[in-house]
C-alpha atoms as a PDB file:
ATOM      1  CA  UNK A   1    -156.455  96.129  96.668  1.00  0.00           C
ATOM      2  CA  UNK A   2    -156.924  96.744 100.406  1.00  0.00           C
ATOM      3  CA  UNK A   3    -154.494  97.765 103.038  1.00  0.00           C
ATOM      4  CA  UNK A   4    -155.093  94.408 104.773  1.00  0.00           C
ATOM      5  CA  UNK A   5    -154.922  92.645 101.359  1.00  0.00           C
ATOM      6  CA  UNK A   6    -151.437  93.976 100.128  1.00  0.00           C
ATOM      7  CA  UNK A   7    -149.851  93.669 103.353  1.00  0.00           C
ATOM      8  CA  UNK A   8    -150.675  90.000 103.530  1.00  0.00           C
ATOM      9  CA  UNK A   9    -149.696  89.786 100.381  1.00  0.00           C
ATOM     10  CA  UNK A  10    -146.614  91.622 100.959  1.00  0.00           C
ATOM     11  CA  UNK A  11    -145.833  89.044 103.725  1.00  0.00           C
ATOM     12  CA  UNK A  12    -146.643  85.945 101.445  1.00  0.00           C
ATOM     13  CA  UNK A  13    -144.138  86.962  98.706  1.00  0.00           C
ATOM     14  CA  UNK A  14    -141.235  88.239 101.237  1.00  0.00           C
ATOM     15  CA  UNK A  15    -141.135  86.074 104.141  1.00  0.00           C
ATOM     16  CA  UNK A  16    -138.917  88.519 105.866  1.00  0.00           C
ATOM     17  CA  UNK A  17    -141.046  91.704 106.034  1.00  0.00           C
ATOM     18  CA  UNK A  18    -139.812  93.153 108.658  1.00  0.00           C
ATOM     19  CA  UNK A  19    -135.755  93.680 109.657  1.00  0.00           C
ATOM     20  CA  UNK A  20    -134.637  92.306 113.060  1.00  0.00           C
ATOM     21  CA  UNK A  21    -131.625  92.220 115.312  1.00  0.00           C
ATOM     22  CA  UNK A  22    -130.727  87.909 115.112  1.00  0.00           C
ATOM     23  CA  UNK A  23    -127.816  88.176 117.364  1.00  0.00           C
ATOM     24  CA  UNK A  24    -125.149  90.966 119.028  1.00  0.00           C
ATOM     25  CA  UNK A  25    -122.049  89.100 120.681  1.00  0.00           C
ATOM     26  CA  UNK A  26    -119.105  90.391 122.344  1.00  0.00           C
ATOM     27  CA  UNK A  27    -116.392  88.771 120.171  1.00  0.00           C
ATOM     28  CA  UNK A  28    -112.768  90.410 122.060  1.00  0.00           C
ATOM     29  CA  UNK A  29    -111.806  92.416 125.094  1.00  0.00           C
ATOM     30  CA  UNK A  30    -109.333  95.210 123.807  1.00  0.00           C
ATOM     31  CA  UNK A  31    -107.748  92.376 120.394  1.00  0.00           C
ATOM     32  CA  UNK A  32    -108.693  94.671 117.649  1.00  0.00           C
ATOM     33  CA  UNK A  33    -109.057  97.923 115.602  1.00  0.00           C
ATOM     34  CA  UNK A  34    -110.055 100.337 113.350  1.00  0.00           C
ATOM     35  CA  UNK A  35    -109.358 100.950 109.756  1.00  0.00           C
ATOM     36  CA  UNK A  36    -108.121 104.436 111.275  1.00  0.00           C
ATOM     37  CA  UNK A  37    -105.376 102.462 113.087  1.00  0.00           C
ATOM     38  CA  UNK A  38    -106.902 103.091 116.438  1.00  0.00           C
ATOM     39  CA  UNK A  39    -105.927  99.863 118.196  1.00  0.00           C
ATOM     40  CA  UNK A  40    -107.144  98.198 121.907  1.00  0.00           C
ATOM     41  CA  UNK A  41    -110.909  97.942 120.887  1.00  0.00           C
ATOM     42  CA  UNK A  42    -113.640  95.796 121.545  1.00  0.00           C
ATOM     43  CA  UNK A  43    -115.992  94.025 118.907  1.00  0.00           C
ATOM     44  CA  UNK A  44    -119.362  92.973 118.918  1.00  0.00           C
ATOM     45  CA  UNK A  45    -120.499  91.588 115.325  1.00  0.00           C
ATOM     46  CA  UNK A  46    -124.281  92.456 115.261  1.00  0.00           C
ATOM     47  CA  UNK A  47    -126.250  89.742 112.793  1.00  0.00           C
ATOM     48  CA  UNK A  48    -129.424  90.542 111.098  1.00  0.00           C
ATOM     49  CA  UNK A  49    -132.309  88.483 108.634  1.00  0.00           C
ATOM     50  CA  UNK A  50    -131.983  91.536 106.195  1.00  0.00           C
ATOM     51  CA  UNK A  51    -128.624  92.657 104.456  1.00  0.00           C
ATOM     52  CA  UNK A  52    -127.622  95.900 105.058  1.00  0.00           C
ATOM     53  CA  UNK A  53    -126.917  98.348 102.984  1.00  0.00           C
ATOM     54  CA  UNK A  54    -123.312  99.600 103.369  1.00  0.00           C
ATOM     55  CA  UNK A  55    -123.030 102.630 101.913  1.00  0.00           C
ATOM     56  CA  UNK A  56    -126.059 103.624 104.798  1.00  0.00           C
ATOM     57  CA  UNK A  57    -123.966 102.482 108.119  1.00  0.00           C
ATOM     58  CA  UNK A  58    -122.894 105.062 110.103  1.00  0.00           C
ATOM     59  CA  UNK A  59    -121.382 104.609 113.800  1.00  0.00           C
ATOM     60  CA  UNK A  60    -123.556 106.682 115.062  1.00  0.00           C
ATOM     61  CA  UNK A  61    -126.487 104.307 113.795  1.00  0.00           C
ATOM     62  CA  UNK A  62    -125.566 101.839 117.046  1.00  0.00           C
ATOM     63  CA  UNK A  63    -125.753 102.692 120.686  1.00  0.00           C
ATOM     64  CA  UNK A  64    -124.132 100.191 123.519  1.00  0.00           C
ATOM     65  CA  UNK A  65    -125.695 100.244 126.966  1.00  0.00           C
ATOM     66  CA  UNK A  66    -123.382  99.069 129.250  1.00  0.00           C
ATOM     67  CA  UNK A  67    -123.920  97.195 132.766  1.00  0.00           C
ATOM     68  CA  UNK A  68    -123.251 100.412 134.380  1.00  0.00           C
ATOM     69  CA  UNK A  69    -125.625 102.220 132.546  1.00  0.00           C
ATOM     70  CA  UNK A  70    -124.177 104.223 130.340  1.00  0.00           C
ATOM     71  CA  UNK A  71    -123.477 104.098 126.448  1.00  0.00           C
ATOM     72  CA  UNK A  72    -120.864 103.942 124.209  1.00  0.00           C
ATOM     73  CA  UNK A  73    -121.014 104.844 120.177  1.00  0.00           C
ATOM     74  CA  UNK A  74    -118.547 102.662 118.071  1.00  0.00           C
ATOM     75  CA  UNK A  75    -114.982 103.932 116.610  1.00  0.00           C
ATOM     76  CA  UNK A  76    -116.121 101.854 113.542  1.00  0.00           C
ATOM     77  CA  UNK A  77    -119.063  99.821 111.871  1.00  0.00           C
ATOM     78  CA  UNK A  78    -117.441  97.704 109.331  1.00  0.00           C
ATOM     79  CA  UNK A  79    -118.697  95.135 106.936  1.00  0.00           C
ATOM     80  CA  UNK A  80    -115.736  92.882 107.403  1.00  0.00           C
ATOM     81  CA  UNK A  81    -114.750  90.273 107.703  1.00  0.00           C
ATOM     82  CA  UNK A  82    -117.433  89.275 106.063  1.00  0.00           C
ATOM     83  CA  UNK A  83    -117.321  91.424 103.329  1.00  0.00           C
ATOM     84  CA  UNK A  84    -119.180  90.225 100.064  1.00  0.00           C
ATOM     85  CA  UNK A  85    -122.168  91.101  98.597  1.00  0.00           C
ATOM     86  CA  UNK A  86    -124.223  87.813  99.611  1.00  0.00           C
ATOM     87  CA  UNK A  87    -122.532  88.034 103.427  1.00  0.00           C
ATOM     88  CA  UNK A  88    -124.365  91.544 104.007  1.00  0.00           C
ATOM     89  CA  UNK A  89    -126.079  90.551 107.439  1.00  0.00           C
ATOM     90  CA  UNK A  90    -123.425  91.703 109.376  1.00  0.00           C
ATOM     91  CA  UNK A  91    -122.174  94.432 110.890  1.00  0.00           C
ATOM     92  CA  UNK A  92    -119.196  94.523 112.803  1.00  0.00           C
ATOM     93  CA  UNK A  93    -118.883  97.324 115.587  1.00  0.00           C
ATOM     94  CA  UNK A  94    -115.416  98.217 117.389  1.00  0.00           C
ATOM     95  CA  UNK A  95    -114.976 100.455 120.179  1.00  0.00           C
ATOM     96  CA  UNK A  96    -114.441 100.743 123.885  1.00  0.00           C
ATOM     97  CA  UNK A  97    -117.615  98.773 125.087  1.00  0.00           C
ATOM     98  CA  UNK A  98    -116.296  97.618 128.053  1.00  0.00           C
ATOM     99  CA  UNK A  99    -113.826  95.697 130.413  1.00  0.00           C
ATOM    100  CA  UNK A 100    -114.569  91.677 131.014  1.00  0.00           C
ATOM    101  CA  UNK A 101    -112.716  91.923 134.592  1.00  0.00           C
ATOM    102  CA  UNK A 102    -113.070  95.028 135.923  1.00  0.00           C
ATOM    103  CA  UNK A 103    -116.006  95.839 134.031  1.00  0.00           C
ATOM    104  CA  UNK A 104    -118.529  97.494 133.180  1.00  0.00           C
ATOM    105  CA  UNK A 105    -119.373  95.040 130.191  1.00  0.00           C
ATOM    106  CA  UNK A 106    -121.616  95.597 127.328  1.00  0.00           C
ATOM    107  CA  UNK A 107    -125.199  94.042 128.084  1.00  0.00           C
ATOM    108  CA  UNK A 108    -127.786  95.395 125.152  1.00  0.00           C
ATOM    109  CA  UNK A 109    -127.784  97.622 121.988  1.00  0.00           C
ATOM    110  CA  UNK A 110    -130.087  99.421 120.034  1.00  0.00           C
ATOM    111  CA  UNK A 111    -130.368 101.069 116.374  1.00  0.00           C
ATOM    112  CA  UNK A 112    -130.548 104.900 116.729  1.00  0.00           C
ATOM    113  CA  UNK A 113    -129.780 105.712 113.209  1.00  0.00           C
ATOM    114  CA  UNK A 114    -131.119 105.753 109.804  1.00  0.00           C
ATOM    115  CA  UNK A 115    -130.399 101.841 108.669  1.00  0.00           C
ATOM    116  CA  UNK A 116    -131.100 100.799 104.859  1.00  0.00           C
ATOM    117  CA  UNK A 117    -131.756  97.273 104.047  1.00  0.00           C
ATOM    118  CA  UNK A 118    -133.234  94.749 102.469  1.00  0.00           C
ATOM    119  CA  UNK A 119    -134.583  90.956 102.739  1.00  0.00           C
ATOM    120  CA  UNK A 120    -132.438  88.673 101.269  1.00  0.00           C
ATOM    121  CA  UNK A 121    -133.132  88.607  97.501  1.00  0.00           C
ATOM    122  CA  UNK A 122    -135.189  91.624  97.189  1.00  0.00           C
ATOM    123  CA  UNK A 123    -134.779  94.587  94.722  1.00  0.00           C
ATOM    124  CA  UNK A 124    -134.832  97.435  96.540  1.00  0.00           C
ATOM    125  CA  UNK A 125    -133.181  98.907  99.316  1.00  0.00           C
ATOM    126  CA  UNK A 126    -135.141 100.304 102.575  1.00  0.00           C
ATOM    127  CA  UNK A 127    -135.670 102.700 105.436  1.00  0.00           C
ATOM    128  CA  UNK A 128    -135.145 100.570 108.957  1.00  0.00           C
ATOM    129  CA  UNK A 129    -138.205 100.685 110.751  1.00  0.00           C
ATOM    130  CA  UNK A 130    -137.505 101.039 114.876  1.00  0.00           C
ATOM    131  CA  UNK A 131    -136.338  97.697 116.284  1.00  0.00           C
ATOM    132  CA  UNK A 132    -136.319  96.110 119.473  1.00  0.00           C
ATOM    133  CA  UNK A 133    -132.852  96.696 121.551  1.00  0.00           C
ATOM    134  CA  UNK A 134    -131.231  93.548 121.476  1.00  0.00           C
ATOM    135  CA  UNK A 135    -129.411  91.652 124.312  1.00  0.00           C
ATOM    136  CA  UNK A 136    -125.203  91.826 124.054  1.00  0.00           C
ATOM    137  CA  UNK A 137    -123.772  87.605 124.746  1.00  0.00           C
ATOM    138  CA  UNK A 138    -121.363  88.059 127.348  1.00  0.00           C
ATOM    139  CA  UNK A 139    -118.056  87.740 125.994  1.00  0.00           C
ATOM    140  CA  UNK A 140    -117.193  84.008 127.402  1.00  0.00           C
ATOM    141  CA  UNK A 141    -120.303  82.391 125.540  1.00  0.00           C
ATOM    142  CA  UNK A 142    -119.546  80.467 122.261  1.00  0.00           C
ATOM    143  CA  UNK A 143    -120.720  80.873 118.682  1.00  0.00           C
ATOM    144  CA  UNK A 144    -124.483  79.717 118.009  1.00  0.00           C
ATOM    145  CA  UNK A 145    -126.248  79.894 114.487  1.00  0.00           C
ATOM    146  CA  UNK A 146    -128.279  82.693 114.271  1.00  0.00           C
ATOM    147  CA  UNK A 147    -129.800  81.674 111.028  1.00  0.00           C
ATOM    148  CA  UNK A 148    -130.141  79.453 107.838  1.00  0.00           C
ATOM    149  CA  UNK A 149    -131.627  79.750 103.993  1.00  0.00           C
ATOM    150  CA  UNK A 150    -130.825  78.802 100.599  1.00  0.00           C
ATOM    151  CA  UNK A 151    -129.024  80.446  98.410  1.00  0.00           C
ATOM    152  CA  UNK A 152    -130.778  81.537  94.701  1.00  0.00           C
ATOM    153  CA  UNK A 153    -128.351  81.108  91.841  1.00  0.00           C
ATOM    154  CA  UNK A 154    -128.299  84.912  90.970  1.00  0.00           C
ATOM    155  CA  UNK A 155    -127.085  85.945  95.001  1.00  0.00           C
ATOM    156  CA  UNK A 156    -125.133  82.750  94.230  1.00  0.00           C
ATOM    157  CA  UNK A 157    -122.743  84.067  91.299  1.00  0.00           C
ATOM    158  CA  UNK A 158    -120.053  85.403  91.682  1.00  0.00           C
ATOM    159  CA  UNK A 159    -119.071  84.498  95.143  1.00  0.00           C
ATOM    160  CA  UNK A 160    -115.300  84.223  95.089  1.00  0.00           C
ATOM    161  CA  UNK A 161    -115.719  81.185  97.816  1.00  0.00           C
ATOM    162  CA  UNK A 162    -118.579  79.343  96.685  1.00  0.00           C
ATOM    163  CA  UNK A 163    -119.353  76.052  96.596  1.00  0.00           C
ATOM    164  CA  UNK A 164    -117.478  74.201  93.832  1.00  0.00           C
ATOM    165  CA  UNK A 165    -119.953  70.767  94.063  1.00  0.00           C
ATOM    166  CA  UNK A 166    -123.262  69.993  94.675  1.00  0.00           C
ATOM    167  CA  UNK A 167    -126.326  71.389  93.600  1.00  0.00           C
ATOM    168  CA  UNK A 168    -128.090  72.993  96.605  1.00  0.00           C
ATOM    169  CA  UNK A 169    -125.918  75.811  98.433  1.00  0.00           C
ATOM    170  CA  UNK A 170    -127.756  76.792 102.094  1.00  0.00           C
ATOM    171  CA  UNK A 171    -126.156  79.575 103.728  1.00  0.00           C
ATOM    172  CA  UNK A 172    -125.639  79.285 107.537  1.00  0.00           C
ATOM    173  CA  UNK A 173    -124.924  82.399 109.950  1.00  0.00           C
ATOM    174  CA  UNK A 174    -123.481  82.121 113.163  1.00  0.00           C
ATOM    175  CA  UNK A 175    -123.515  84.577 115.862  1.00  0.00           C
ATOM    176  CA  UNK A 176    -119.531  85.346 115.794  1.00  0.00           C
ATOM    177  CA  UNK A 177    -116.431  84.194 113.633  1.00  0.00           C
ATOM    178  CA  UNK A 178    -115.363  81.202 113.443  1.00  0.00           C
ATOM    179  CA  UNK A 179    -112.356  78.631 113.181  1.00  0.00           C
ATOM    180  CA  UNK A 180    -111.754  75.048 114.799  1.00  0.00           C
ATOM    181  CA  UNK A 181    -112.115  73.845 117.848  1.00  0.00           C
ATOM    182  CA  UNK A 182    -109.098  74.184 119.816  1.00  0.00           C
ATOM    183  CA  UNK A 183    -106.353  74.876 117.045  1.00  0.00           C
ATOM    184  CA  UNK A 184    -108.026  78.340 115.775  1.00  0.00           C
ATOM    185  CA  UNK A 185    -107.251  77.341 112.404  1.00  0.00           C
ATOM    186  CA  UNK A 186    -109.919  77.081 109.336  1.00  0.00           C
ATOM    187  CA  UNK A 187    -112.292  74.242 109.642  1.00  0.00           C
ATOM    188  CA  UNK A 188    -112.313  71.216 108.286  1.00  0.00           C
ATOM    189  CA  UNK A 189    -113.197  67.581 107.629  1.00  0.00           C
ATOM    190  CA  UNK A 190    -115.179  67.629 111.332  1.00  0.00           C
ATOM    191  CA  UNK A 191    -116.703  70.238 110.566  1.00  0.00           C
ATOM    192  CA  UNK A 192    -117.894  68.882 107.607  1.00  0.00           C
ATOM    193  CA  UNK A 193    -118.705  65.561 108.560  1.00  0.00           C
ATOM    194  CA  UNK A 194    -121.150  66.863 111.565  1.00  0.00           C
ATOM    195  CA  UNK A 195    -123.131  69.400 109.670  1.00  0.00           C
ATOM    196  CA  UNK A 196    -126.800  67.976 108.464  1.00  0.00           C
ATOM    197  CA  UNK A 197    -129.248  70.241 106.418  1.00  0.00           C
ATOM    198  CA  UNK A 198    -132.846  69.068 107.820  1.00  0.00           C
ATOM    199  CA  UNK A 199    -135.413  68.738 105.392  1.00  0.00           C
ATOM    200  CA  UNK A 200    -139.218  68.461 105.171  1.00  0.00           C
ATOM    201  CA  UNK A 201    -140.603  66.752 102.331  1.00  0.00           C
ATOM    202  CA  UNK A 202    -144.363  67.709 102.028  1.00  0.00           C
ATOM    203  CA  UNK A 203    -145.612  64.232 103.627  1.00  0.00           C
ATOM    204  CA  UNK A 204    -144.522  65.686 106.225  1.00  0.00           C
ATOM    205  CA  UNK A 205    -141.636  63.798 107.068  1.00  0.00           C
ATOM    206  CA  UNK A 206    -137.917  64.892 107.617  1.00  0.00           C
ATOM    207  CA  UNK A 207    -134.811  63.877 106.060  1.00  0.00           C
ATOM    208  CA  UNK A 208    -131.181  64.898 107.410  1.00  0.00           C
ATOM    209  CA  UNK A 209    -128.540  65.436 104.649  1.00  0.00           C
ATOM    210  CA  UNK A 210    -125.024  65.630 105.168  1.00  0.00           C
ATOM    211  CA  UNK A 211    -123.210  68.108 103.097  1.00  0.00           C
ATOM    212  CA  UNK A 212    -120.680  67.206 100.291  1.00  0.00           C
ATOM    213  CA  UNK A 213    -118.489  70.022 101.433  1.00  0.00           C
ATOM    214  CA  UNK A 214    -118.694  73.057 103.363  1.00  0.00           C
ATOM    215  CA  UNK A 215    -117.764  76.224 101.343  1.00  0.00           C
ATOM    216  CA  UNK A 216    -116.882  80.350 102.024  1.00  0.00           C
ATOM    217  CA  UNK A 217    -113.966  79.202 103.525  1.00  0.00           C
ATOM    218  CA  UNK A 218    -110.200  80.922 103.647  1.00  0.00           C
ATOM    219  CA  UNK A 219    -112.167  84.542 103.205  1.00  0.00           C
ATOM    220  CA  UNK A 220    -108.521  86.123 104.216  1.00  0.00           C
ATOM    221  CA  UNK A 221    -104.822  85.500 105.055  1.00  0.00           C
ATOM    222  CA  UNK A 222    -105.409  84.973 108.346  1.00  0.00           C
ATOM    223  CA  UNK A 223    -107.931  82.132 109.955  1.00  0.00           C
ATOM    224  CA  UNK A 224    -108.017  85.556 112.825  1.00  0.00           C
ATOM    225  CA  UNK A 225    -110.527  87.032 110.172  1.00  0.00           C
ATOM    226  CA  UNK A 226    -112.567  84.146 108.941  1.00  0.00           C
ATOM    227  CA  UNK A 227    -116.146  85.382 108.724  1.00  0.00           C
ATOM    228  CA  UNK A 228    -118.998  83.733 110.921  1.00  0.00           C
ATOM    229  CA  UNK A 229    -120.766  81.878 107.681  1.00  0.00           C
ATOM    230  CA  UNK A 230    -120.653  78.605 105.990  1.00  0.00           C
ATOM    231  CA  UNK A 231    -121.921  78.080 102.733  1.00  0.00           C
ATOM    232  CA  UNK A 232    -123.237  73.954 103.161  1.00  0.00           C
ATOM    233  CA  UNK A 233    -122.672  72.340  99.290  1.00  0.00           C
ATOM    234  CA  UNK A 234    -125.360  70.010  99.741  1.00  0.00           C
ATOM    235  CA  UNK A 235    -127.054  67.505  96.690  1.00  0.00           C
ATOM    236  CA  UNK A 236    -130.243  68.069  95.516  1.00  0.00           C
ATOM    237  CA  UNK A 237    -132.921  67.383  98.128  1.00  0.00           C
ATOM    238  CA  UNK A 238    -135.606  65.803  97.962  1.00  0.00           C
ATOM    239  CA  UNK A 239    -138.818  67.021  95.459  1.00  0.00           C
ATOM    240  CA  UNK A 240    -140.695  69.228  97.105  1.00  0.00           C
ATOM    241  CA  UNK A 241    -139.073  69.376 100.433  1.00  0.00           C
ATOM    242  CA  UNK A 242    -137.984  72.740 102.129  1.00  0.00           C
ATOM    243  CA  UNK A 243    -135.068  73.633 104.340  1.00  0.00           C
ATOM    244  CA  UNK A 244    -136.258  73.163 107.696  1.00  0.00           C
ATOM    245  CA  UNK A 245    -133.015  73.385 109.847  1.00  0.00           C
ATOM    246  CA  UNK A 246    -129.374  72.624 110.542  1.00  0.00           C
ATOM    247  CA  UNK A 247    -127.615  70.835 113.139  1.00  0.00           C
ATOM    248  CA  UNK A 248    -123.965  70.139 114.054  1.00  0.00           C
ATOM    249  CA  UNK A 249    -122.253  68.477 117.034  1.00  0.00           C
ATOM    250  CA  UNK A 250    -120.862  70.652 119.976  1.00  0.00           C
ATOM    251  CA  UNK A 251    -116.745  71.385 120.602  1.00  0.00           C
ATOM    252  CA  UNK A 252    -116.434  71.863 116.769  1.00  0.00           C
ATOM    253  CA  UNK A 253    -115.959  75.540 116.187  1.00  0.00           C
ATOM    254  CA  UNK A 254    -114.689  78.503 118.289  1.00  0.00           C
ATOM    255  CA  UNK A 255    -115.092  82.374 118.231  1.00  0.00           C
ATOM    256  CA  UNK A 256    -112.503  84.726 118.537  1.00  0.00           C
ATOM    257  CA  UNK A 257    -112.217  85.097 122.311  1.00  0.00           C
ATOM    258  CA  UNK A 258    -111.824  80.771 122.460  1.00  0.00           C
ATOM    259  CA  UNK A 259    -115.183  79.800 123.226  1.00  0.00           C
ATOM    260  CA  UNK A 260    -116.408  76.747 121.712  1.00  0.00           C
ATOM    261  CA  UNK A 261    -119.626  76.412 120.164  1.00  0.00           C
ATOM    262  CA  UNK A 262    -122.723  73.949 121.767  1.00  0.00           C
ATOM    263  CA  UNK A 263    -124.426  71.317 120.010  1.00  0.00           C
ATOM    264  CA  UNK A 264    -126.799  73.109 117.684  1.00  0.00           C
ATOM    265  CA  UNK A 265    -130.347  72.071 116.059  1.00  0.00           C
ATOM    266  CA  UNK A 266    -131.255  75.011 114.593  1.00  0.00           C
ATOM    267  CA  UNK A 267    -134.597  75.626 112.964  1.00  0.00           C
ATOM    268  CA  UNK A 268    -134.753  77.717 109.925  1.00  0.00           C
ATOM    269  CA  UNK A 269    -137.593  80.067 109.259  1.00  0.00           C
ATOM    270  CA  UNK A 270    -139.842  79.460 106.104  1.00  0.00           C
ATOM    271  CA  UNK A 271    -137.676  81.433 103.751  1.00  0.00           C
ATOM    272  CA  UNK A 272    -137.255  78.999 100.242  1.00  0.00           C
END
């Protein structure tokens, strides 16, 4: 087999060749800490298409350039609050970044480290290649998804907050936690009610589908920590069709800092 060969076949089998950086946000100005019990910090969650592997992050794998041009290293890289094994596209970084009034504020960040990872659903675990630095939301703009895809019965089991009906289960990731819109408590019925999984059946024409429930909920005690997925617990689609997107009304969910999220129509890539 050729070079050219295997690599297109590499790409036709794993969708998600390549890692890349789907989203860094500033979450809070000086609201949280470190497992070390330093306290005062910043956060910017850092979303990727490929999991992570944990046992590779160091802090010293993530550099923030701030407005002023110089960098910062995080006090800690944490898989948490998302935390289990299907939820490994995040990586949570807290440190000093920056000051939102006085400044200077954190504006991009880049992987200087030596990153393992892996597409969701593959075997084996990987090297990082180099990837683009990636652009830091300011801290006032809301939560937007960041991506969508289905998830396979063996990632699937043995999720302590999985979807208990239906019998299609499409992961979405936003860009920061979330909660409701205003109360900052768990989400609920609206939430559930506004959410549509777009399909596209192979006529060619799309079908919206409104979930049964919306799962990966209550991850911890407090609704402070909930994790920035939703697991949509969705009936079977249609035959043939493949997830093409999601969508969900604006002034729904907010991050940490407050912000409420826009309307989003979000268009998955070709993944299931």
């Amino acid at each position: 087999m050729s070079a050219t060969t295997a690599a297109a076949t590499e790409t036709a089998t794993n969708p998600r060749p390549k890692p890349k950086i789907l989203s860094a946000s500033w979450g809070t100005d000086d609201a949280v800490g470190c497992p070390s019990g330093a306290s005062g910090l910043d956060n910017i969650p850092v979303t990727f298409d490929w999991f992570v592997r944990r046992a590779s992050i160091q802090t010293t794998d993530f550099q923030i350039v701030r407005s002023d041009g110089t960098t910062a290293t995080p006090t800690c890289a944490l898989q948490f609050p998302p935390d289990e094994r299907d939820e490994a596209q995040t990586v949570n970084l807290i440190g000093d970044f920056g000051d939102s009034v006085n400044g200077p504020t954190p504006v991009a960040i880049g992987i200087v480290g030596a990153l393992q990872g892996k597409a969701p659903g593959a075997n084996a675990w990987k090297a990082f290649p180099s990837l683009k630095q990636a652009d830091v939301e300011p801290l006032s703009g809301g939560p937007y998804v960041v991506d969508a895809w289905t998830l396979t019965p063996a990632l699937y089991r043995g999720d302590r907050n999985r979807c208990e009906t239906g019998r299609t289960f499409v992961r979405v990731m936003w860009s920061n936690g979330l909660t409701a819109y205003p109360t900052g408590e768990e989400v609920g019925a609206a939430v559930v009610s506004s959410y549509r999984a777009l399909y596209r059946r192979p006529n060619g024409k799309s079908v919206a589908i409104a979930p049964l429930d919306v799962a990966d909920l209550h991850d911890h005690r407090s609704a402070a920590n909930a994790d920035n997925m939703h697991d949509l617990c969705l009936p079977r689609p249609p035959r043939g069709a493949r997830l093409a997107g999601v969508t969900i009304a604006a002034n729904l969910i907010q991050d940490p800092n407050g912000d409420p999220n826009l309307a989003q129509k979000f268009r998955a890539p070709r993944i299931d």
